[in-house]
Protein backbone atom coordinates (compact mmCIF):
# COMPACT_ATOMS: atom_id res chain seq x y z
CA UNK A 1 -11.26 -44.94 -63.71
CA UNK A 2 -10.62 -47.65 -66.06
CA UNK A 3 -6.66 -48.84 -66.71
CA UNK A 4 -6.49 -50.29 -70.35
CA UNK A 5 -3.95 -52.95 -70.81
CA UNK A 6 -2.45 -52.46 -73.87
CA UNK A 7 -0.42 -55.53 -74.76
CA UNK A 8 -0.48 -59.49 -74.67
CA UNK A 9 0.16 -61.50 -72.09
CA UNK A 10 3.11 -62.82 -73.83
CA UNK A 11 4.11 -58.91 -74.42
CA UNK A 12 4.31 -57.91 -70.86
CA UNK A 13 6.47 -59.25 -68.20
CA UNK A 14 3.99 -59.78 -65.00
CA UNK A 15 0.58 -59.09 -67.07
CA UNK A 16 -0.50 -62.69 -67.00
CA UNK A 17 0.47 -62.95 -63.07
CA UNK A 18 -1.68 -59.18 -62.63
CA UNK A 19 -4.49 -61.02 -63.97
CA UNK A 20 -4.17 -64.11 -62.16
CA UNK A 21 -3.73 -62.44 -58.89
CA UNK A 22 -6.97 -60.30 -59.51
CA UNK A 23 -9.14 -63.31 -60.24
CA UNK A 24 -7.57 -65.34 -56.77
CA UNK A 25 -8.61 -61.97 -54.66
CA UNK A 26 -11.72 -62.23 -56.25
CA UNK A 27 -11.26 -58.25 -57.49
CA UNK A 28 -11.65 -58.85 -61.48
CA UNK A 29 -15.34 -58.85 -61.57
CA UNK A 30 -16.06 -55.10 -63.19
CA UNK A 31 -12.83 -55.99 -65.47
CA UNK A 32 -13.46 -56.00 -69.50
CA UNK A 33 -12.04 -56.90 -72.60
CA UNK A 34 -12.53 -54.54 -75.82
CA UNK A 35 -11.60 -56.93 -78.84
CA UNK A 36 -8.33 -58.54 -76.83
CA UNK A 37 -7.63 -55.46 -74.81
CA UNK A 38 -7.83 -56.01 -70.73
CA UNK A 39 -9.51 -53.32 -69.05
CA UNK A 40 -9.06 -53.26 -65.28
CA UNK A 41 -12.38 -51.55 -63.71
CA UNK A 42 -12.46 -50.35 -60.53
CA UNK A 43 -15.44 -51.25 -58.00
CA UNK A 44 -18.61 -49.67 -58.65
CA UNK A 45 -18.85 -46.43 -56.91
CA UNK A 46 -21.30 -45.90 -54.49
CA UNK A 47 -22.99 -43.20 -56.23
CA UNK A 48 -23.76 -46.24 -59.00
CA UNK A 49 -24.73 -48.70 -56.55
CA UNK A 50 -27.77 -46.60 -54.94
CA UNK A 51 -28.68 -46.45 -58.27
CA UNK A 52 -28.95 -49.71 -59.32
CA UNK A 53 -30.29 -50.50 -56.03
CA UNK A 54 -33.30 -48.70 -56.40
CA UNK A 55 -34.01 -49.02 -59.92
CA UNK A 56 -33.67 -52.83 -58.73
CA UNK A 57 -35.93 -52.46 -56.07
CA UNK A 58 -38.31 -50.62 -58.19
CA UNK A 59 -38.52 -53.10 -60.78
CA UNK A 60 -38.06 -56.37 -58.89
CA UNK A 61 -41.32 -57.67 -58.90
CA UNK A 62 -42.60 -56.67 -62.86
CA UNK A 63 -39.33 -58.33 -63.83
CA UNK A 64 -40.19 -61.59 -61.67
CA UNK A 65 -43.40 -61.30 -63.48
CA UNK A 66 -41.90 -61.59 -66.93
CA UNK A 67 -39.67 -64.59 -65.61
CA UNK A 68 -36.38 -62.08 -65.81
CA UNK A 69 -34.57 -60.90 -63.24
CA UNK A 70 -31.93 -58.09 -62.10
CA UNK A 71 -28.43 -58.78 -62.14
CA UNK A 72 -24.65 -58.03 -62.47
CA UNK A 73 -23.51 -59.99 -65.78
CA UNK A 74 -20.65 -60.58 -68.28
CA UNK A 75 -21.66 -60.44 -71.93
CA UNK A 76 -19.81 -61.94 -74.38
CA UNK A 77 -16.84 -64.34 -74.50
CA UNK A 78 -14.44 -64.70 -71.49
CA UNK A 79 -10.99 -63.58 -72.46
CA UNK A 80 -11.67 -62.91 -75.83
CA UNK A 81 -14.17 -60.10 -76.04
CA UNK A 82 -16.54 -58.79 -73.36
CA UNK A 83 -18.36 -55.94 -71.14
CA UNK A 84 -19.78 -55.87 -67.82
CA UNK A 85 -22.93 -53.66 -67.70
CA UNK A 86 -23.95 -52.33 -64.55
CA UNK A 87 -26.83 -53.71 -64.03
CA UNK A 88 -29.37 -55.87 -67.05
CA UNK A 89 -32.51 -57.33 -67.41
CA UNK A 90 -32.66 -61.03 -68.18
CA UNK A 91 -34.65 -64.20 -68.70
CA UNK A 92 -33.82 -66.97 -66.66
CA UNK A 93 -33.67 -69.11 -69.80
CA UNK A 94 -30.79 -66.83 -71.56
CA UNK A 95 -28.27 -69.03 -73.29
CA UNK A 96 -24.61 -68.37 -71.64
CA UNK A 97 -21.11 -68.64 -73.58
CA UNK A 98 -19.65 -69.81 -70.52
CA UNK A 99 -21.18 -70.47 -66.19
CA UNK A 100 -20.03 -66.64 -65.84
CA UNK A 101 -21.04 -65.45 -69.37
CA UNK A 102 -23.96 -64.49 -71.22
CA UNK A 103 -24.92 -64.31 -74.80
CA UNK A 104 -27.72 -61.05 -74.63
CA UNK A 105 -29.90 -59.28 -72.47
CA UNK A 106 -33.29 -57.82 -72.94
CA UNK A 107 -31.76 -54.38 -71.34
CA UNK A 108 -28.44 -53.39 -70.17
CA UNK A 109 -28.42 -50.30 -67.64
CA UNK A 110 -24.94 -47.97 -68.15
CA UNK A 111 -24.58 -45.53 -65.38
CA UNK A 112 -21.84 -43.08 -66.20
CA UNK A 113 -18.68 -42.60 -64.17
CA UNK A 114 -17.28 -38.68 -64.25
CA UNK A 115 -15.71 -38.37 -67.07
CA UNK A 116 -16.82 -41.36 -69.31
CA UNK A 117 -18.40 -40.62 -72.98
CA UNK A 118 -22.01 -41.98 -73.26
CA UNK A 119 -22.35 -44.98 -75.60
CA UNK A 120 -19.16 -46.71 -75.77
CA UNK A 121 -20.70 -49.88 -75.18
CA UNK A 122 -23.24 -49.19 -78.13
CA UNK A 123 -21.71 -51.67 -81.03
CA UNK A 124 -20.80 -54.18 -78.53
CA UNK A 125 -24.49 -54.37 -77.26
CA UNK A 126 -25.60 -53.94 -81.00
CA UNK A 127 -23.54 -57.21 -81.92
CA UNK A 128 -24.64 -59.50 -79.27
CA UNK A 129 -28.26 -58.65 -79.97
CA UNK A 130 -29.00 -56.40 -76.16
CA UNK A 131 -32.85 -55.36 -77.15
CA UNK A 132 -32.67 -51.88 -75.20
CA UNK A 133 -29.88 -49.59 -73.45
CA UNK A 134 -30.68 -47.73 -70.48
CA UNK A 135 -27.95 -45.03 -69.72
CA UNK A 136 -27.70 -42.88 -66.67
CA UNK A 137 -25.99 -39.56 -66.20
CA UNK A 138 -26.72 -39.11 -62.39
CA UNK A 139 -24.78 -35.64 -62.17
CA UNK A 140 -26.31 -34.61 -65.43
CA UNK A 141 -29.85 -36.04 -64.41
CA UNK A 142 -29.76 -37.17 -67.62
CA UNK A 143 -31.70 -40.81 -69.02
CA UNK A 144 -31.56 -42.14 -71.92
CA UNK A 145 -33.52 -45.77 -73.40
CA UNK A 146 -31.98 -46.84 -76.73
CA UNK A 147 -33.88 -49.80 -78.89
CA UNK A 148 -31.74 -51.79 -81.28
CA UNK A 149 -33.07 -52.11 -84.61
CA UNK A 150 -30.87 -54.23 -86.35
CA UNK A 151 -27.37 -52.53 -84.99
CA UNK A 152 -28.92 -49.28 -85.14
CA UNK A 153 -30.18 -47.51 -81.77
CA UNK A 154 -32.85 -45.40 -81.96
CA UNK A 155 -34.03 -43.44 -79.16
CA UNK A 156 -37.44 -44.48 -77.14
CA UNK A 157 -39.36 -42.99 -74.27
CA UNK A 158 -40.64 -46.63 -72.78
CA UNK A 159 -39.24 -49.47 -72.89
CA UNK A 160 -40.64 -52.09 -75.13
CA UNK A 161 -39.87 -55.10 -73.52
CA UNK A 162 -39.94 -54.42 -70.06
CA UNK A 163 -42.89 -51.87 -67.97
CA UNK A 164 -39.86 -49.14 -67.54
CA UNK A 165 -40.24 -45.02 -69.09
CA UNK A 166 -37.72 -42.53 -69.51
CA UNK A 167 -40.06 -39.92 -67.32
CA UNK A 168 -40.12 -42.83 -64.79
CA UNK A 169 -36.13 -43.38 -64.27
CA UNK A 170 -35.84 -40.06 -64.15
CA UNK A 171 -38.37 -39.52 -60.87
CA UNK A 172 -36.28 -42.12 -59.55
CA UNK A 173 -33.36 -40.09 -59.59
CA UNK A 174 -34.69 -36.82 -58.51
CA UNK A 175 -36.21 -38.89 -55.44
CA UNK A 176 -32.49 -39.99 -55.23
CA UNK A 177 -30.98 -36.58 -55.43
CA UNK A 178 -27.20 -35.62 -56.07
């Protein structure tokens, strides 16, 4: 469940200390925010995490190959406009708008919570130039791999910058079950 705050800082009596307080207990790292809206994310679920833990495991070493790695990130600008995928593909060389920040990713993995609409994230990824979006439906046993083409995703079966196929992810998850 995600809370959206809907107000300013300045708007809110107790908002800017809510934030604060988060980041000193170390509990802000899932949080968000849409175009000046905070979003308050709660902790990966564990459903998510075995997941990303095998697809991690899985594709550890082709990623080390193509000097990426696996990892938790921020995209975007601190504070201003950003989202935390669950899990994305990156170069170790990618550019960063900040230490905690970065600027793309080759691929962005989105496993859906119950109840959450598939490709929010879309035009976010689309501006900050994300190559490919990898989206997960565990209940649903549902995958699908997006390519941007110039703000537009199109649907793909492999990936085209990383070893990684629709049929493949979805193996995964069966091996996985519910």
């Amino acid at each position: 469940m995600t809370m959206q705050v809907l107000a300013s800082t300045d708007d809110v009596p107790g908002l800017a200390d809510l934030i604060k307080r988060r980041r000193e207990l170390d509990i802000d790292h899932y949080d968000e925010v849409w175009e000046g809206v905070y979003r308050v994310v709660n902790t990966r679920h564990v459903d998510h995490q075995e997941v990303l833990s095998a697809l991690t495991a899985r594709y550890y070493d082709p990623a080390r190959a193509l000097g990426c790695y696996w990892t938790g990130v921020n995209i975007g600008l601190v504070d201003v406009n950003n989202r935390v995928p669950d899990l994305a593909l990156v170069p170790r060389d990618t550019p960063r708008t900040s230490p905690a920040f970065f600027s793309t990713a080759l691929m962005v993995v989105e496993i859906l919570s119950p109840g959450e609409k598939p490709g929010l994230k879309l035009d976010f990824y689309a501006q900050w130039n994300v190559n490919e979006y990898l989206e997960i439906d565990r209940r649903k046993q549902r995958v699908s791999l997006l390519a941007n083409r110039g703000g537009e995703w199109l649907p793909i079966e492999a990936s085209e910058v990383f070893e990684l196929t629709v049929a493949d992810v979805v193996a995964l998850l069966q091996e996985l079950g519910n």
